[in-house]
C-alpha atoms as a PDB file:
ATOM      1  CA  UNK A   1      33.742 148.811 122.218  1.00  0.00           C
ATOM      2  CA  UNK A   2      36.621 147.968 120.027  1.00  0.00           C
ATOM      3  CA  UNK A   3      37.236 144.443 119.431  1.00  0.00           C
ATOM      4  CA  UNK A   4      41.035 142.974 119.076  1.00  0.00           C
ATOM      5  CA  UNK A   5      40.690 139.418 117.367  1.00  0.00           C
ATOM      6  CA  UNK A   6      43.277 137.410 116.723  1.00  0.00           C
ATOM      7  CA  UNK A   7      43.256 134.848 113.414  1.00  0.00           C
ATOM      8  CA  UNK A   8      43.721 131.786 113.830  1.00  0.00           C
ATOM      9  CA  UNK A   9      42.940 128.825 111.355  1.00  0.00           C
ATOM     10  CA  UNK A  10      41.723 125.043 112.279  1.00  0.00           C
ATOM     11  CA  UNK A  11      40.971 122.068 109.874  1.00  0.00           C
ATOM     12  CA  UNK A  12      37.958 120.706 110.290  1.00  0.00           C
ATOM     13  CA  UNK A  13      36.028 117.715 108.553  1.00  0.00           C
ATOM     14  CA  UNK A  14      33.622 118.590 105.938  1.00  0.00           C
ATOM     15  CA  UNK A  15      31.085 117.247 108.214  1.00  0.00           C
ATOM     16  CA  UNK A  16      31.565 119.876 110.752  1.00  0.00           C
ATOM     17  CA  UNK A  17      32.223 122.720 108.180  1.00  0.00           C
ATOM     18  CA  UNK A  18      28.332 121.651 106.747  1.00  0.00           C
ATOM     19  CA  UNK A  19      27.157 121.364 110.534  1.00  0.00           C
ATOM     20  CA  UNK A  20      28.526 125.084 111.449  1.00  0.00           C
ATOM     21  CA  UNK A  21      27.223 126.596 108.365  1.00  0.00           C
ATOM     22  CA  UNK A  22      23.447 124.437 109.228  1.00  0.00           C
ATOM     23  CA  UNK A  23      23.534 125.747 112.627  1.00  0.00           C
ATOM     24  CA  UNK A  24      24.922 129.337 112.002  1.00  0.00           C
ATOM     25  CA  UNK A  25      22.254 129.670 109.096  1.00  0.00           C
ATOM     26  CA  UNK A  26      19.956 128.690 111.107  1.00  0.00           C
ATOM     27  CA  UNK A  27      20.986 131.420 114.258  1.00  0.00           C
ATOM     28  CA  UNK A  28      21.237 133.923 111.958  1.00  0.00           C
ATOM     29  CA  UNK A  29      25.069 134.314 112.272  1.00  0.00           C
ATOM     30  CA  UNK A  30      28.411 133.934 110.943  1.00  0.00           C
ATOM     31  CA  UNK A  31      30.197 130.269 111.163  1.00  0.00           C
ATOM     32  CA  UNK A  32      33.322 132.296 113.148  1.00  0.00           C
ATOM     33  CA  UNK A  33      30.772 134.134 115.375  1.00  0.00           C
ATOM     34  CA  UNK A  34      28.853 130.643 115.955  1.00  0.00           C
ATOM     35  CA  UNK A  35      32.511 129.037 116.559  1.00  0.00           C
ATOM     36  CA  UNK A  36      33.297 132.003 118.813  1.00  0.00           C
ATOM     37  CA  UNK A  37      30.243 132.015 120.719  1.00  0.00           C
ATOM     38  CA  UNK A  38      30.594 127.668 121.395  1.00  0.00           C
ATOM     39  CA  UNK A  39      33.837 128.299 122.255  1.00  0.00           C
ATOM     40  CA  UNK A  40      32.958 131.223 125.226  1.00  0.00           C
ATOM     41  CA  UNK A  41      30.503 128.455 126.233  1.00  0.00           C
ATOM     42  CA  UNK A  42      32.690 125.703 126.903  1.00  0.00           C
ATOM     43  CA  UNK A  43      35.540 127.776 128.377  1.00  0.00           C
ATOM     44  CA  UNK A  44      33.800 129.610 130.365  1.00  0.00           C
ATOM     45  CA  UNK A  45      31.478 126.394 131.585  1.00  0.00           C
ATOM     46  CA  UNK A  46      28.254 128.161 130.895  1.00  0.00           C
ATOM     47  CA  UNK A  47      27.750 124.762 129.408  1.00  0.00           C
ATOM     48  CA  UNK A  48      27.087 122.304 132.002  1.00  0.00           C
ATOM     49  CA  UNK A  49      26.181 119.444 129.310  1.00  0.00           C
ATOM     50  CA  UNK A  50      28.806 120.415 126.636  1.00  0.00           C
ATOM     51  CA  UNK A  51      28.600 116.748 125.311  1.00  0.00           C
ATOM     52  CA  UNK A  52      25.245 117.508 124.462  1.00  0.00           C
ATOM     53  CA  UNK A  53      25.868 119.927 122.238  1.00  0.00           C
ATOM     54  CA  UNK A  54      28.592 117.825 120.524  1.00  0.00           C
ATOM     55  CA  UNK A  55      26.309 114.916 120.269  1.00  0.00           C
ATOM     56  CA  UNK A  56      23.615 117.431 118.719  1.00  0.00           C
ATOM     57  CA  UNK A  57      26.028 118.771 116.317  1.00  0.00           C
ATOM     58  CA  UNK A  58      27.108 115.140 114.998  1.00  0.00           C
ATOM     59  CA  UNK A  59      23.174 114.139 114.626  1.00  0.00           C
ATOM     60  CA  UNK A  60      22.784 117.039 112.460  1.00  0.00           C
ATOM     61  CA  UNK A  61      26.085 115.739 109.994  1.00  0.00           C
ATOM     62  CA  UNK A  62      25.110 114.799 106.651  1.00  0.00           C
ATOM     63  CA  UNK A  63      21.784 117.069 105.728  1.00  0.00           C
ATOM     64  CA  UNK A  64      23.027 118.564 103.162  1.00  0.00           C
ATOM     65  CA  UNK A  65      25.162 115.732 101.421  1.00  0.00           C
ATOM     66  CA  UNK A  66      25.631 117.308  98.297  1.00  0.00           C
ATOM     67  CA  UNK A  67      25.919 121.139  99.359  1.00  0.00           C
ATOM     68  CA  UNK A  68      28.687 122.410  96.131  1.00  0.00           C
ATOM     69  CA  UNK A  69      29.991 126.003  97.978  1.00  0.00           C
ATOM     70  CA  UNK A  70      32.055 127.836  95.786  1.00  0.00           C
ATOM     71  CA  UNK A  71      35.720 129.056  96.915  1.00  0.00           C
ATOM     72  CA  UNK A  72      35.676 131.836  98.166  1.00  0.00           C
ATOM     73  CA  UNK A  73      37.578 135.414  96.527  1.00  0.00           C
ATOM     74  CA  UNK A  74      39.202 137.926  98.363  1.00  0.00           C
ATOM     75  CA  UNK A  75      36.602 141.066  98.318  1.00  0.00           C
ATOM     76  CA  UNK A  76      35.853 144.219 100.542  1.00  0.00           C
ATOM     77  CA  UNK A  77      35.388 141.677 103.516  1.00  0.00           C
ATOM     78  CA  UNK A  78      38.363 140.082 103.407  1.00  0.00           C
ATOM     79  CA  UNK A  79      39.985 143.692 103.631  1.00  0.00           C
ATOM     80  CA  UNK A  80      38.177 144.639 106.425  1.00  0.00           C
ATOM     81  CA  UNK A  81      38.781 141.884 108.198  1.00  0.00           C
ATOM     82  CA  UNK A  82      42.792 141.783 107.523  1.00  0.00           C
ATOM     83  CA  UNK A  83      42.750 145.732 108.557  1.00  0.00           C
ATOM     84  CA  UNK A  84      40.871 144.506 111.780  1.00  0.00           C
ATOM     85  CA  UNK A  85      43.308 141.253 112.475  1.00  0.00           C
ATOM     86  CA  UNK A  86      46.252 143.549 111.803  1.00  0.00           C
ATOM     87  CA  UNK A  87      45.581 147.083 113.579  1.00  0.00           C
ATOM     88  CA  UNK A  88      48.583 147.978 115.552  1.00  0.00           C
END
């Protein structure tokens, strides 16, 4: 199956960054597979209690106070991922 994603970039709050990056961790994932697969969820209202998951989400802000991540560098990834994004 060939995938066609589309880039798009958000702003979020550093508590949600460290809450996406707990809970992706945590599922074994990537933070834009664990954005993807919340966002299928609510859209698609597989998620009858979606406040629930919201309200689970902010409990978990702050575990990690003083996580330092460095910035990141473009590498073989990042090329991928741009050849993916941009495939005719």
């Amino acid at each position: 199956m060939i995938w066609c994603m589309q880039r798009t970039n958000i702003y979020l709050e550093e508590r949600q960054t460290r809450a996406l990056d707990r809970r992706a961790a945590d599922e074994g994932i990537s933070r834009a597979e664990l954005i993807r697969r919340l966002l299928d969820r609510a859209i698609e209202g597989q998620d009858e209690d979606l406040a629930a998951d919201l309200a689970a989400i902010d409990e978990s802000f702050g575990a990690v106070p003083d996580l330092r991540v460095d910035p990141r560098t473009v590498d073989e990834r990042d090329a991928h991922l741009d050849r993916l994004w941009n495939a005719p």
